[in-house]
PDB file of N, CA and C in Angstrom:
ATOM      1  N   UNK A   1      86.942  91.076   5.945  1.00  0.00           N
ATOM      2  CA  UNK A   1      88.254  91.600   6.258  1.00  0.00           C
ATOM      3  C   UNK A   1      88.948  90.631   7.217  1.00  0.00           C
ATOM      4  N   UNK A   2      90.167  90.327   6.644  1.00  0.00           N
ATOM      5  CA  UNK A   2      90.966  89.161   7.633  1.00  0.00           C
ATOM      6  C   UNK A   2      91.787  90.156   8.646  1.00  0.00           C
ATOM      7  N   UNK A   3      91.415  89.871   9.690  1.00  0.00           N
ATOM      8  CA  UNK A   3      92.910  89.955  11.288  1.00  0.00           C
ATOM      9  C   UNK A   3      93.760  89.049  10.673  1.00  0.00           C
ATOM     10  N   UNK A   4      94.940  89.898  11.356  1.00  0.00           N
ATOM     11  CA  UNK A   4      96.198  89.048  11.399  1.00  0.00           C
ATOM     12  C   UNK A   4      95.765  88.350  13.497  1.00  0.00           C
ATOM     13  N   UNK A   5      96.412  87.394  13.182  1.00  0.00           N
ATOM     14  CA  UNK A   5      96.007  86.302  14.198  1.00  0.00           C
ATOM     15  C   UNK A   5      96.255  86.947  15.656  1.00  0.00           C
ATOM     16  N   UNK A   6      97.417  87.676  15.659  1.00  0.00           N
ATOM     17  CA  UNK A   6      97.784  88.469  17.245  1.00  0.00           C
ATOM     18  C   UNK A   6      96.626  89.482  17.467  1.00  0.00           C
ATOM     19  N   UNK A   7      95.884  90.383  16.553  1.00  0.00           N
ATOM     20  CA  UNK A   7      94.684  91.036  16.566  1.00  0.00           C
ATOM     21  C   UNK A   7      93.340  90.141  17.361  1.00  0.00           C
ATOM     22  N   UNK A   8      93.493  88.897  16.746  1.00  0.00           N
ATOM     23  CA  UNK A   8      92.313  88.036  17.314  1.00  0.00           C
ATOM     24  C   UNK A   8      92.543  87.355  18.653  1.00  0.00           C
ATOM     25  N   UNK A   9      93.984  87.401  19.036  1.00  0.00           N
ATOM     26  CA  UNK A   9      93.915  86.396  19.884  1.00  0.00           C
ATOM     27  C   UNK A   9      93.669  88.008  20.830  1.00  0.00           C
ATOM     28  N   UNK A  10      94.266  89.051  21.011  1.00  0.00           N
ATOM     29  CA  UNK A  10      94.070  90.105  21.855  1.00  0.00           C
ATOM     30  C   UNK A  10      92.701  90.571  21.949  1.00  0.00           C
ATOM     31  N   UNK A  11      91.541  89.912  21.109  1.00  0.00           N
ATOM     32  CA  UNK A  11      90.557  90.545  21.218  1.00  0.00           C
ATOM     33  C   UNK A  11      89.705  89.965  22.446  1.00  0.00           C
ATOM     34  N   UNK A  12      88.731  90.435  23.318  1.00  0.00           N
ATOM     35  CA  UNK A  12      88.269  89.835  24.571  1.00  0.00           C
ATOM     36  C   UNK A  12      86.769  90.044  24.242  1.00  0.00           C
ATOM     37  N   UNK A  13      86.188  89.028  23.612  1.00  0.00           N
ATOM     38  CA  UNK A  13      84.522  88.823  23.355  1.00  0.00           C
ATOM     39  C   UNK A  13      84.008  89.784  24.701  1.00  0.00           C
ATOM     40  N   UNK A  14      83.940  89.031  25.938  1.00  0.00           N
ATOM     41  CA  UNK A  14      83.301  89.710  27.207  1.00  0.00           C
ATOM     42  C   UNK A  14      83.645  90.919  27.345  1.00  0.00           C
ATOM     43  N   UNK A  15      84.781  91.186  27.412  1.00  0.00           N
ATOM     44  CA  UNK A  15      84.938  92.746  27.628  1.00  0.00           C
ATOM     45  C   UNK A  15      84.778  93.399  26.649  1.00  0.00           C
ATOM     46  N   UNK A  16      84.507  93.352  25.263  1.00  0.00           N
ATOM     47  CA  UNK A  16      84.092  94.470  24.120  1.00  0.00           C
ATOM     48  C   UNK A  16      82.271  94.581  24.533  1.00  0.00           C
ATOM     49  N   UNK A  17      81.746  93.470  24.568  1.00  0.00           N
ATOM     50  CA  UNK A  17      80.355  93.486  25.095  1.00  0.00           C
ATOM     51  C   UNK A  17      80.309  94.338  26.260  1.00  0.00           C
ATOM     52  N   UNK A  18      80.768  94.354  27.162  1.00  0.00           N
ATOM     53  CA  UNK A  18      81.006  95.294  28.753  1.00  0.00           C
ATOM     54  C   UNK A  18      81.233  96.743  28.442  1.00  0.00           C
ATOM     55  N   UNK A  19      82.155  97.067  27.309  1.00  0.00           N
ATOM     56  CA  UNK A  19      82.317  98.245  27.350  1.00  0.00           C
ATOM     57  C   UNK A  19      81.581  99.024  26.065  1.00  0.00           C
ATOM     58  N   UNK A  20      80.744  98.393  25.492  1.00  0.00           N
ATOM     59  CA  UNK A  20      79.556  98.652  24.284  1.00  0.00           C
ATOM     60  C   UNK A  20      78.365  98.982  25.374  1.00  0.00           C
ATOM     61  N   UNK A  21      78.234  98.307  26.157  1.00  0.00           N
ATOM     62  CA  UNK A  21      77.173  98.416  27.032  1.00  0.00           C
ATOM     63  C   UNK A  21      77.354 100.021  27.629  1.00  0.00           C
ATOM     64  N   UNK A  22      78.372 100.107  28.590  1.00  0.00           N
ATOM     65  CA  UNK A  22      78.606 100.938  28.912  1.00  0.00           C
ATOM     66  C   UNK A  22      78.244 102.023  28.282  1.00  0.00           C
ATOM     67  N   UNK A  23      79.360 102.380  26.895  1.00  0.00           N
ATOM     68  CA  UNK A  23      78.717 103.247  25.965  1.00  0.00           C
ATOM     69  C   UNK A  23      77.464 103.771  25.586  1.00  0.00           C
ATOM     70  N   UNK A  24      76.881 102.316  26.005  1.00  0.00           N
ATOM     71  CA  UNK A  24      75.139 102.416  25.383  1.00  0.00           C
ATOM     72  C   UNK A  24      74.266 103.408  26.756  1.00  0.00           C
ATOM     73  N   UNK A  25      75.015 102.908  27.966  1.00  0.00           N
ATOM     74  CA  UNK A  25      74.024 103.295  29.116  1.00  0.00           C
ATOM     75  C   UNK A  25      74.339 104.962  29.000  1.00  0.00           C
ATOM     76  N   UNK A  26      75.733 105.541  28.494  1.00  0.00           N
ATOM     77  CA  UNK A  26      76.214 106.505  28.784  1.00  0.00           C
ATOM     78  C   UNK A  26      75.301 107.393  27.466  1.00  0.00           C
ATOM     79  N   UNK A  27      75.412 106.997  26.523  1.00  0.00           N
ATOM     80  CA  UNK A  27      74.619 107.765  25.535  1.00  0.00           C
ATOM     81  C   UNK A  27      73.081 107.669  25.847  1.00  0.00           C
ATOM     82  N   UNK A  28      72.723 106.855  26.401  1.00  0.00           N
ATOM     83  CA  UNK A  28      71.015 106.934  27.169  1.00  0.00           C
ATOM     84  C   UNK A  28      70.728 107.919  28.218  1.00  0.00           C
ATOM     85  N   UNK A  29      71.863 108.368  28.568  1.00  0.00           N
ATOM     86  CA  UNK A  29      71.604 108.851  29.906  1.00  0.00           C
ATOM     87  C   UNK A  29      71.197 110.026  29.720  1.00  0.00           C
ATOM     88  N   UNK A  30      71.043 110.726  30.663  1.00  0.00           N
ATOM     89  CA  UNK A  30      70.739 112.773  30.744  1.00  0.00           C
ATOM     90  C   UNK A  30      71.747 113.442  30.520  1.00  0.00           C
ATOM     91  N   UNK A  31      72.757 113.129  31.123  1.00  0.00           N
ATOM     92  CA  UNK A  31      73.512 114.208  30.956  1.00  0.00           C
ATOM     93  C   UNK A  31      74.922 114.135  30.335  1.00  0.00           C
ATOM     94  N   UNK A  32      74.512 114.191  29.265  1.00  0.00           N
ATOM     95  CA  UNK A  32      75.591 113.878  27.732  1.00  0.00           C
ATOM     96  C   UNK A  32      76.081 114.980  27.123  1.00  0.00           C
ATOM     97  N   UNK A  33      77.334 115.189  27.176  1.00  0.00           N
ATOM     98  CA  UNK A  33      78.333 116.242  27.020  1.00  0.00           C
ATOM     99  C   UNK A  33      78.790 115.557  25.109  1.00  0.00           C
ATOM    100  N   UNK A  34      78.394 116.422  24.260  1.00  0.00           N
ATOM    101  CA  UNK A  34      77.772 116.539  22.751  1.00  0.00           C
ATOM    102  C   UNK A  34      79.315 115.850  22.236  1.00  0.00           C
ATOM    103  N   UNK A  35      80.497 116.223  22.936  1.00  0.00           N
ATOM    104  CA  UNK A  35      81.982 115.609  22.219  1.00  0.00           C
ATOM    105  C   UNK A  35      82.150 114.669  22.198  1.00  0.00           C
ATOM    106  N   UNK A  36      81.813 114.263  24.178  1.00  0.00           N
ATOM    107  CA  UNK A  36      82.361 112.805  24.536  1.00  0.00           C
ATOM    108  C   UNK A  36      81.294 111.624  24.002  1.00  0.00           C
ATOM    109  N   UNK A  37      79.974 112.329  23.867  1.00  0.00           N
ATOM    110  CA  UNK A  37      79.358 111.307  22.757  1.00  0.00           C
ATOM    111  C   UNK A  37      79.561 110.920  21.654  1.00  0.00           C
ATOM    112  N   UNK A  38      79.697 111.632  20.620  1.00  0.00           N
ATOM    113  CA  UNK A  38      80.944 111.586  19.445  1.00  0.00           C
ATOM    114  C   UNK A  38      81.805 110.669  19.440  1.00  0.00           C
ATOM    115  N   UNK A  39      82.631 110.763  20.441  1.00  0.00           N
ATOM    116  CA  UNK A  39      83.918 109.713  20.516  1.00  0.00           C
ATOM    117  C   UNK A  39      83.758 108.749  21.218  1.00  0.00           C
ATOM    118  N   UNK A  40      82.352 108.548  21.849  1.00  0.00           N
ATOM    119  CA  UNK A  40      82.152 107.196  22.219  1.00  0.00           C
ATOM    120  C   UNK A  40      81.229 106.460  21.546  1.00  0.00           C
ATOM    121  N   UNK A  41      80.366 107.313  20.514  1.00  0.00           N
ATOM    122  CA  UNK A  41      79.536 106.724  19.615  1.00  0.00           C
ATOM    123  C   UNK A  41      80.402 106.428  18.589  1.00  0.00           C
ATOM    124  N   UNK A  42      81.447 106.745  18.580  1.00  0.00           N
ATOM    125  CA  UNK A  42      82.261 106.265  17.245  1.00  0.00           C
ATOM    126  C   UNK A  42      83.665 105.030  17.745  1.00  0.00           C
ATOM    127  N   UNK A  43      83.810 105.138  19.246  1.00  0.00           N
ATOM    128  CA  UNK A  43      84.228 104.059  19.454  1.00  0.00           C
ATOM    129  C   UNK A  43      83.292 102.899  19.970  1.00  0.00           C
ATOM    130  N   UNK A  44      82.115 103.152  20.245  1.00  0.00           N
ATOM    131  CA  UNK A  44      80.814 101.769  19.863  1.00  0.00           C
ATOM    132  C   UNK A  44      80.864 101.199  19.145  1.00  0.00           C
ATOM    133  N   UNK A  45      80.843 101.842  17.665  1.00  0.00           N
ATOM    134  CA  UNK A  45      80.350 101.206  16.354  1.00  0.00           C
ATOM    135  C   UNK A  45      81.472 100.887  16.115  1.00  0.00           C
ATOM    136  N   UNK A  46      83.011 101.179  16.207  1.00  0.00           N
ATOM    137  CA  UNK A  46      84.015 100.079  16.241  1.00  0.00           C
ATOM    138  C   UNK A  46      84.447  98.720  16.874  1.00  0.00           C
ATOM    139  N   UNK A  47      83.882  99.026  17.883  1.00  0.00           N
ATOM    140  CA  UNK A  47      83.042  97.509  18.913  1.00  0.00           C
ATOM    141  C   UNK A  47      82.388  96.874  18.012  1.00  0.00           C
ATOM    142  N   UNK A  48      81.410  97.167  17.631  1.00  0.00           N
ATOM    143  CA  UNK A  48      80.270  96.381  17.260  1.00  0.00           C
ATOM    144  C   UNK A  48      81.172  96.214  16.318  1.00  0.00           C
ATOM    145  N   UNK A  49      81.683  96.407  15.009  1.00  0.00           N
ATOM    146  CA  UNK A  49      82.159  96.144  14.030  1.00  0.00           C
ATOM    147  C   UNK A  49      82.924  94.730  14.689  1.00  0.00           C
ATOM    148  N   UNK A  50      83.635  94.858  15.530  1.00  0.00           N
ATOM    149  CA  UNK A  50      85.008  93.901  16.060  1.00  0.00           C
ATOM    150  C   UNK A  50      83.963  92.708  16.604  1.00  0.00           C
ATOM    151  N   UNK A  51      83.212  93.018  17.352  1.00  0.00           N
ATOM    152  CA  UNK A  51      82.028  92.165  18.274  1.00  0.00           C
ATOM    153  C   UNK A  51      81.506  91.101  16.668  1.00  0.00           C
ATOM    154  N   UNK A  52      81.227  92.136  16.092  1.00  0.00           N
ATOM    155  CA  UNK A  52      80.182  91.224  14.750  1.00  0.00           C
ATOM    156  C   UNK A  52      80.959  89.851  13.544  1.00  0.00           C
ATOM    157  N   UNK A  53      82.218  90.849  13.774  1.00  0.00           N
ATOM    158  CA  UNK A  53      83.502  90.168  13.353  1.00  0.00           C
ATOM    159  C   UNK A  53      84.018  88.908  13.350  1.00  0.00           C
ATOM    160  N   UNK A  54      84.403  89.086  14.921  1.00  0.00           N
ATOM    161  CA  UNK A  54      84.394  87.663  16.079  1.00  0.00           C
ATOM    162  C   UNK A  54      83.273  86.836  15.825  1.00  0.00           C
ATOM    163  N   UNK A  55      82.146  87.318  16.204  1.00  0.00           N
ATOM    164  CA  UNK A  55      80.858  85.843  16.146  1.00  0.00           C
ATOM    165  C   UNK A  55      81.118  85.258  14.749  1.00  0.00           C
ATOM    166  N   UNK A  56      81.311  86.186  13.407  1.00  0.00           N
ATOM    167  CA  UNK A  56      81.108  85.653  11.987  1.00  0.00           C
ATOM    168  C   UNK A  56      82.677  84.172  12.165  1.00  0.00           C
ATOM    169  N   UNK A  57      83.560  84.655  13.002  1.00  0.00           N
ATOM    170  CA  UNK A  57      84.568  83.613  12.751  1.00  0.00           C
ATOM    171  C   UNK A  57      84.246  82.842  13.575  1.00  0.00           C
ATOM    172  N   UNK A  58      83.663  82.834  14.968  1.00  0.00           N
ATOM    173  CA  UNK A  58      83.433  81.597  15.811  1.00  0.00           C
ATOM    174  C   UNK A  58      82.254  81.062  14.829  1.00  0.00           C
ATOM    175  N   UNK A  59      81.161  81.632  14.480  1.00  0.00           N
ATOM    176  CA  UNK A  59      80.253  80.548  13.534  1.00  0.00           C
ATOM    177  C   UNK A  59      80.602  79.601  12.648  1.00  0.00           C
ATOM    178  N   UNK A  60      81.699  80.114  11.936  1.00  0.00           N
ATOM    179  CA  UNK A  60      82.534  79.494  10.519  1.00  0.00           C
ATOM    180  C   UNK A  60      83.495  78.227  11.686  1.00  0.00           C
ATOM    181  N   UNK A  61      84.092  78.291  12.811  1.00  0.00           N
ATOM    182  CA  UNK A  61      84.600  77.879  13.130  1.00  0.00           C
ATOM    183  C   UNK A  61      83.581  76.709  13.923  1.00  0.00           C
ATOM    184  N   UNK A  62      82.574  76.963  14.404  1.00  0.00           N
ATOM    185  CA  UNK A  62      81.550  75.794  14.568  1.00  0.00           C
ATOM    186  C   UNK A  62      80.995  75.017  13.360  1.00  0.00           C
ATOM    187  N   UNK A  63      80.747  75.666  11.868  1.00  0.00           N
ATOM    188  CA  UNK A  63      80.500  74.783  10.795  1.00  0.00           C
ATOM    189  C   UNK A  63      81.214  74.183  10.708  1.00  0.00           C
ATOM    190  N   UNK A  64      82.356  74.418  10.436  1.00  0.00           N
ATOM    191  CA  UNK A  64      83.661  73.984  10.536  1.00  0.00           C
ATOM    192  C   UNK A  64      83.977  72.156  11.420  1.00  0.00           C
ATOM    193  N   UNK A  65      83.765  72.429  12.291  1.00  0.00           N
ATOM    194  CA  UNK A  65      83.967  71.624  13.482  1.00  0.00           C
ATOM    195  C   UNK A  65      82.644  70.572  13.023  1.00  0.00           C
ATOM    196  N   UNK A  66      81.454  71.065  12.722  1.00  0.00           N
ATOM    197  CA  UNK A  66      80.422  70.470  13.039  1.00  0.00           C
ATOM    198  C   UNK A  66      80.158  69.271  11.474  1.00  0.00           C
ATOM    199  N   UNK A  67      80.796  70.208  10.343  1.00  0.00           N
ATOM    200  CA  UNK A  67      81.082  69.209   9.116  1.00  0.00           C
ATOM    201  C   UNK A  67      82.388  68.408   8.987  1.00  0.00           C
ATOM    202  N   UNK A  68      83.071  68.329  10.047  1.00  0.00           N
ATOM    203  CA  UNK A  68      83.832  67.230  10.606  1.00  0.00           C
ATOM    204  C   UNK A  68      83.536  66.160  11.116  1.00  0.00           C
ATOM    205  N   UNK A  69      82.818  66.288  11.932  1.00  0.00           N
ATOM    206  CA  UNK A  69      82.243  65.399  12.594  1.00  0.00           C
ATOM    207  C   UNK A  69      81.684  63.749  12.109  1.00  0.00           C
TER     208      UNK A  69
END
């Protein structure tokens, strides 16, 4: 699936990682209220989707670079 380019440039590698984490510590934890997990387990896996996204284009963009060379 292609981004349009303003999608990619707004996207922030470090901070989607920061706030996946988060998510992760919050769904590990004890005391997990059954909704707000829901809507943060479902805004995780939209992270990760975006997170997995990004690396597939920086990789292509290092082959890229690297069969230039």
């Amino acid at each position: 699936m292609k981004k349009n380019s303003k999608a990619e440039s707004n996207f922030k590698y470090s901070e989607a990682i920061k706030e996946l984490q988060e998510i992760t510590e919050y769904l590990e934890s004890a005391d997990v209220d059954l909704d707000e997990a829901i809507e943060k387990f479902d805004r995780g896996s939209k992270l990760a989707a975006e997170i997995e996204e990004h690396l597939k284009i920086a990789e292509n963009k290092i082959k890229t670079i690297k069969s230039n060379s």
